[in-house]
PDB file of N, CA and C in Angstrom:
ATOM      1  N   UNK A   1      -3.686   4.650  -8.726  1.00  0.00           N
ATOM      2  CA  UNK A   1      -4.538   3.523  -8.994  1.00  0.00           C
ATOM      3  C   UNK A   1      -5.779   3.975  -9.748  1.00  0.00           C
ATOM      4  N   UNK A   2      -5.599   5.003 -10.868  1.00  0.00           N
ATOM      5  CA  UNK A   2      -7.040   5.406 -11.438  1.00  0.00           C
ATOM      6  C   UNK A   2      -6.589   4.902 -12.976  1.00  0.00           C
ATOM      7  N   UNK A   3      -7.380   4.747 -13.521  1.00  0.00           N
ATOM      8  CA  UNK A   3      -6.420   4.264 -14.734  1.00  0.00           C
ATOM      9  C   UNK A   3      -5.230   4.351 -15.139  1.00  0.00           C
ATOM     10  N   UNK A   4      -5.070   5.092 -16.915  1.00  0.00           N
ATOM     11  CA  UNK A   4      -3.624   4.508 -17.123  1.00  0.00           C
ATOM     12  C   UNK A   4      -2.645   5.234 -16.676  1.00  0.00           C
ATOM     13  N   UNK A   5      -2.809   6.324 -15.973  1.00  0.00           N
ATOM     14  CA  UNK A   5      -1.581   6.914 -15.178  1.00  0.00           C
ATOM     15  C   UNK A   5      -1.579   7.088 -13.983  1.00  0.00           C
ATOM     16  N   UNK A   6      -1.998   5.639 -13.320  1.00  0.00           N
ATOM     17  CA  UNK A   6      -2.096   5.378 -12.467  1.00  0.00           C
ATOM     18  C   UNK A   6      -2.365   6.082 -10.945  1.00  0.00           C
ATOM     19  N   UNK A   7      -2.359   6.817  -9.867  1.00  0.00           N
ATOM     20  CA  UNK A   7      -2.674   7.825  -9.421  1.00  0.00           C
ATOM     21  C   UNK A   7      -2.338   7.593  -7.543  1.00  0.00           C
ATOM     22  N   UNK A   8      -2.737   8.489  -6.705  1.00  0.00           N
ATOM     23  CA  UNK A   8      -2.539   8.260  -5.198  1.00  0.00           C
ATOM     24  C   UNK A   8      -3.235   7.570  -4.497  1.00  0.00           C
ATOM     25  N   UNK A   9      -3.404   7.035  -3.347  1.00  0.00           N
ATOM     26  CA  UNK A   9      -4.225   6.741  -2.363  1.00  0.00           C
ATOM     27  C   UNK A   9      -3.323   6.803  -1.499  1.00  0.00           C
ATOM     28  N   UNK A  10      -3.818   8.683  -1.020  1.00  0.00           N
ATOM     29  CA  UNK A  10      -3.327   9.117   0.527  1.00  0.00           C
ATOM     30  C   UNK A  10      -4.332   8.602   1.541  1.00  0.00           C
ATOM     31  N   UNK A  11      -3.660   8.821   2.648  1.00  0.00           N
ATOM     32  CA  UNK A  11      -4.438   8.544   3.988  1.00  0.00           C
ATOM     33  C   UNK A  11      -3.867   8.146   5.406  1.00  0.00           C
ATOM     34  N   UNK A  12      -4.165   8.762   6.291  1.00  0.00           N
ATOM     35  CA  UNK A  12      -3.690   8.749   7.595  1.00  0.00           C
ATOM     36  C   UNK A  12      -3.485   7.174   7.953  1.00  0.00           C
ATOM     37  N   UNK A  13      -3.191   7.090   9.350  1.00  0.00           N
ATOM     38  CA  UNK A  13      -2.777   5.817  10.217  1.00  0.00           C
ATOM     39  C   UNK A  13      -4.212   4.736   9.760  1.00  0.00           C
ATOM     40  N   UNK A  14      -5.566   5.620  10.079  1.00  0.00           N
ATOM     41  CA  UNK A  14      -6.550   5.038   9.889  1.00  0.00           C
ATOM     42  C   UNK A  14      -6.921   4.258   8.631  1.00  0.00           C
ATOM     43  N   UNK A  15      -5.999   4.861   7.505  1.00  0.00           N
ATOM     44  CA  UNK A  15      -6.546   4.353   6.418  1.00  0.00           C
ATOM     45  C   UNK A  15      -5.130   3.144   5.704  1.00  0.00           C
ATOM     46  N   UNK A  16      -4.545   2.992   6.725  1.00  0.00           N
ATOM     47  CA  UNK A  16      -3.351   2.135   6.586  1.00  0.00           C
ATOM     48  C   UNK A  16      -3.851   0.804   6.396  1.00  0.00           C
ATOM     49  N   UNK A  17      -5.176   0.125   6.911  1.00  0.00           N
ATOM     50  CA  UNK A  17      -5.961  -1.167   6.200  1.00  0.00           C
ATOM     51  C   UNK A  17      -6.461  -1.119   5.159  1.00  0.00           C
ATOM     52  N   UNK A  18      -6.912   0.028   4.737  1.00  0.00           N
ATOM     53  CA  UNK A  18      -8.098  -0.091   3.614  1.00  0.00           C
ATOM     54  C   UNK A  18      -6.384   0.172   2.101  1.00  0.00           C
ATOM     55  N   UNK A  19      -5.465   0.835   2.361  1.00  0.00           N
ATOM     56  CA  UNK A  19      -4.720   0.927   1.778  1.00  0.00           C
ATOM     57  C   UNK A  19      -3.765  -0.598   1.351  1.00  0.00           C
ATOM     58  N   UNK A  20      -3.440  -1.470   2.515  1.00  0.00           N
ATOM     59  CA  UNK A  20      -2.996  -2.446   2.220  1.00  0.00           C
ATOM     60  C   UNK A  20      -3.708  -3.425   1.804  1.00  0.00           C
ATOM     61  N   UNK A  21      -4.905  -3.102   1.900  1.00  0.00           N
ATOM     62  CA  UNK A  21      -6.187  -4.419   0.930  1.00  0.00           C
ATOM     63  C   UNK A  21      -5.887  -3.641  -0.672  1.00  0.00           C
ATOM     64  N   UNK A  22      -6.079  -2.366  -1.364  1.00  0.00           N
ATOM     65  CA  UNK A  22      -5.562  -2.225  -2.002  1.00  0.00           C
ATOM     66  C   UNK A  22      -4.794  -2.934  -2.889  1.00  0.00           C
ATOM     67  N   UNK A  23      -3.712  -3.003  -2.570  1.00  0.00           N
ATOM     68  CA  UNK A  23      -2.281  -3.779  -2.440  1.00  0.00           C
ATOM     69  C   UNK A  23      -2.572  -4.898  -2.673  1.00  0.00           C
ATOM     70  N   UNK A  24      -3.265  -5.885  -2.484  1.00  0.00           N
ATOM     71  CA  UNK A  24      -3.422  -6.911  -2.495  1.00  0.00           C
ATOM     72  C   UNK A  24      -4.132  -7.043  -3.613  1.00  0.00           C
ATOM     73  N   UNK A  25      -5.018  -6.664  -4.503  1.00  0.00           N
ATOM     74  CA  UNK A  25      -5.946  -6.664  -5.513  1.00  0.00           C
ATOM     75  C   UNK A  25      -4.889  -6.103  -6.796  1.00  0.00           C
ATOM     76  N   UNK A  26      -3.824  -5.751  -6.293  1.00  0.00           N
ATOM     77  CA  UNK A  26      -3.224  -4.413  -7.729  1.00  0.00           C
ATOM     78  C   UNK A  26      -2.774  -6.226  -8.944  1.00  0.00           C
ATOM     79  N   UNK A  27      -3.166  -5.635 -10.080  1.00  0.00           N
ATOM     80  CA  UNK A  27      -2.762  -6.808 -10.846  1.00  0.00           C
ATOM     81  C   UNK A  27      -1.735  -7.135 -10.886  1.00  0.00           C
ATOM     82  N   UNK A  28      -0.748  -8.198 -10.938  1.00  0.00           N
ATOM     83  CA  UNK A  28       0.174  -8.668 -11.409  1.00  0.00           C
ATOM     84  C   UNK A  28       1.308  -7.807 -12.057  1.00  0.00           C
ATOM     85  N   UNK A  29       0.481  -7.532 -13.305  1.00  0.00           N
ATOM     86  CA  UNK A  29       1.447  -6.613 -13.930  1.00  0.00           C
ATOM     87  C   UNK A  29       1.280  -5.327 -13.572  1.00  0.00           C
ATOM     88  N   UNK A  30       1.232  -4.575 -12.361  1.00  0.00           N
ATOM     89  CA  UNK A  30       1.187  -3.735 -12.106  1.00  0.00           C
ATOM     90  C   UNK A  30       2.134  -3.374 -10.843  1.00  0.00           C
ATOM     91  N   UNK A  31       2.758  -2.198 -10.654  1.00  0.00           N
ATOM     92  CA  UNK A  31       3.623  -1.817  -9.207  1.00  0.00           C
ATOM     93  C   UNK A  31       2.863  -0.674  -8.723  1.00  0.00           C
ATOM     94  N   UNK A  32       3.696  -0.824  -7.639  1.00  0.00           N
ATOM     95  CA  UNK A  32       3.422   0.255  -6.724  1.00  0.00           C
ATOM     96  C   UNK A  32       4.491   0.910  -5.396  1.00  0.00           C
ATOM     97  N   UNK A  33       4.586   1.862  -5.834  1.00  0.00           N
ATOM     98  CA  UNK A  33       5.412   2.617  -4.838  1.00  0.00           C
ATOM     99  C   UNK A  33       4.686   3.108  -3.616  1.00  0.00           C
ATOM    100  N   UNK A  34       5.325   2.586  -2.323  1.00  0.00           N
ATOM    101  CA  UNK A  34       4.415   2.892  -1.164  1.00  0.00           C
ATOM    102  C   UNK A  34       5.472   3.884  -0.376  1.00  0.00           C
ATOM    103  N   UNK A  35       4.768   5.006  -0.001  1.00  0.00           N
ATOM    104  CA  UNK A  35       5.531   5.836   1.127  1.00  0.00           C
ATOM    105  C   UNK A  35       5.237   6.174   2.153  1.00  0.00           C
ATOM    106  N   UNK A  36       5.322   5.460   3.473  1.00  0.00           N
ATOM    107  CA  UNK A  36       4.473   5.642   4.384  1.00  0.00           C
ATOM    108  C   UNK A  36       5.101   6.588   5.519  1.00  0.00           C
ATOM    109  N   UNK A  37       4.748   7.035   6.487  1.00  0.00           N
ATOM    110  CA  UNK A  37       5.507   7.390   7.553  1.00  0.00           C
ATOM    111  C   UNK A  37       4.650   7.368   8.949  1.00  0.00           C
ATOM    112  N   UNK A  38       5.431   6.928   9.749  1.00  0.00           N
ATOM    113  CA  UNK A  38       4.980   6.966  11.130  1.00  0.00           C
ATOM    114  C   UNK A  38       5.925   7.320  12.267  1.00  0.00           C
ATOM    115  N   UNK A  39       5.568   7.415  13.024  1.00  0.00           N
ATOM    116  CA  UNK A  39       6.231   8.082  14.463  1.00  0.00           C
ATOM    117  C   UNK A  39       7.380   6.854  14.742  1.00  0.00           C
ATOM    118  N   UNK A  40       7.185   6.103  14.860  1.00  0.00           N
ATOM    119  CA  UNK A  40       8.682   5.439  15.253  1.00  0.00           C
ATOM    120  C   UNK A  40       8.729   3.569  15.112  1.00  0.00           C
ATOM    121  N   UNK A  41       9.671   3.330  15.080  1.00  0.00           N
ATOM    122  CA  UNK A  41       9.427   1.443  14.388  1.00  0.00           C
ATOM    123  C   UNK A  41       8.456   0.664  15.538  1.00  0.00           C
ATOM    124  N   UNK A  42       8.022   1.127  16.321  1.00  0.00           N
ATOM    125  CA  UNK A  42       6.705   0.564  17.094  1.00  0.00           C
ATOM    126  C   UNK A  42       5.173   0.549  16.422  1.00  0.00           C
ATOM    127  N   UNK A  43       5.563   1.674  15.465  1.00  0.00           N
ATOM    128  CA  UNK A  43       4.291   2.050  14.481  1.00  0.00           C
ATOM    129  C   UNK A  43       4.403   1.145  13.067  1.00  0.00           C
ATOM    130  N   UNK A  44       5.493   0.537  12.969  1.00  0.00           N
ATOM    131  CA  UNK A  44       5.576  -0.187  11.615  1.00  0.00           C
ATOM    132  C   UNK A  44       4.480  -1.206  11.262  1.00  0.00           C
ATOM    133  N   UNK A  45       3.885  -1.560  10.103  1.00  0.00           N
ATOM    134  CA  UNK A  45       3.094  -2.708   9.821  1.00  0.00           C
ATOM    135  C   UNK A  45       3.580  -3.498   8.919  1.00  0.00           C
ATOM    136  N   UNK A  46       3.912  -4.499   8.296  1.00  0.00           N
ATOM    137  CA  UNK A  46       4.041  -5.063   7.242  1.00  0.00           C
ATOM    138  C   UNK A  46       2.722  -4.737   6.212  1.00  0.00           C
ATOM    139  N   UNK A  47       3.428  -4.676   4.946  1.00  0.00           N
ATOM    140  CA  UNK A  47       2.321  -4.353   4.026  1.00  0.00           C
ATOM    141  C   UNK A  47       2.358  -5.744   2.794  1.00  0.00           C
ATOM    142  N   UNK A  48       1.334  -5.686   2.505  1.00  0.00           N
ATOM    143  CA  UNK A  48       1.479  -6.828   1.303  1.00  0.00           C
ATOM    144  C   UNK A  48       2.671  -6.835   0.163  1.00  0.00           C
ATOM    145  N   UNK A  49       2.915  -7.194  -0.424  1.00  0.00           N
ATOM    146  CA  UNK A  49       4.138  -7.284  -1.813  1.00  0.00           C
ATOM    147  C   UNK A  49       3.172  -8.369  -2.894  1.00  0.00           C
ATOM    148  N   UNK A  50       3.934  -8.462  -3.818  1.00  0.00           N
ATOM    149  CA  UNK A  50       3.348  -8.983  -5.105  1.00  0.00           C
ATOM    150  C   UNK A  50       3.130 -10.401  -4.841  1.00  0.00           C
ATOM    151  N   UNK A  51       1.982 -10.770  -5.023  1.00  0.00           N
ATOM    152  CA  UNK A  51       1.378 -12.061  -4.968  1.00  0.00           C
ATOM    153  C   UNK A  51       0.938 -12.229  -3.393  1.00  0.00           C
ATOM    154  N   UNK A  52       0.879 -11.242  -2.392  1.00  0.00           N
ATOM    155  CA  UNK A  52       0.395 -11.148  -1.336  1.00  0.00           C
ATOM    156  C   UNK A  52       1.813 -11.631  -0.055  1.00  0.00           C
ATOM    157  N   UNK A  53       2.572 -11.831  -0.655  1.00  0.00           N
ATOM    158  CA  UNK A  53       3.743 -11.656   0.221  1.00  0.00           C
ATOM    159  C   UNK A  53       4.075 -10.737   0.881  1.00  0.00           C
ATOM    160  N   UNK A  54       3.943 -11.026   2.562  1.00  0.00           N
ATOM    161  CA  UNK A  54       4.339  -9.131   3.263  1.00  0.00           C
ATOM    162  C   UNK A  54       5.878  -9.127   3.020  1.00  0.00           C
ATOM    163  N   UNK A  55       6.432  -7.942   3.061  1.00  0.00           N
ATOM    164  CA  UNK A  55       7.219  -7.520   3.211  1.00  0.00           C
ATOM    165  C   UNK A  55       8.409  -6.709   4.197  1.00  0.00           C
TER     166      UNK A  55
END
């Protein structure tokens, strides 16, 4: 997300909000590949998708 070659935003469990607000702002014409991992599907969150649709 840094200009035109676009770039990371790592970050622990903690930064799993500030990452999916992110997400929500990315333009239109823009993607994003998310790779998250957590300890087990109790840890899952829904994250935003394009036009603010979770996923």
């Amino acid at each position: 997300m840094l200009g035109l070659g676009g770039g990371e935003l790592p970050g622990a469990e903690t930064a799993l909000p500030a990452i999916a607000r992110r997400l929500t702002i990315l333009p239109d014409s823009k993607r994003a590949f998310v790779f998250l991992e957590v300890a087990d599907s109790a840890e899952e969150q829904p994250l935003p998708s394009l036009h603010g649709a979770p996923r």
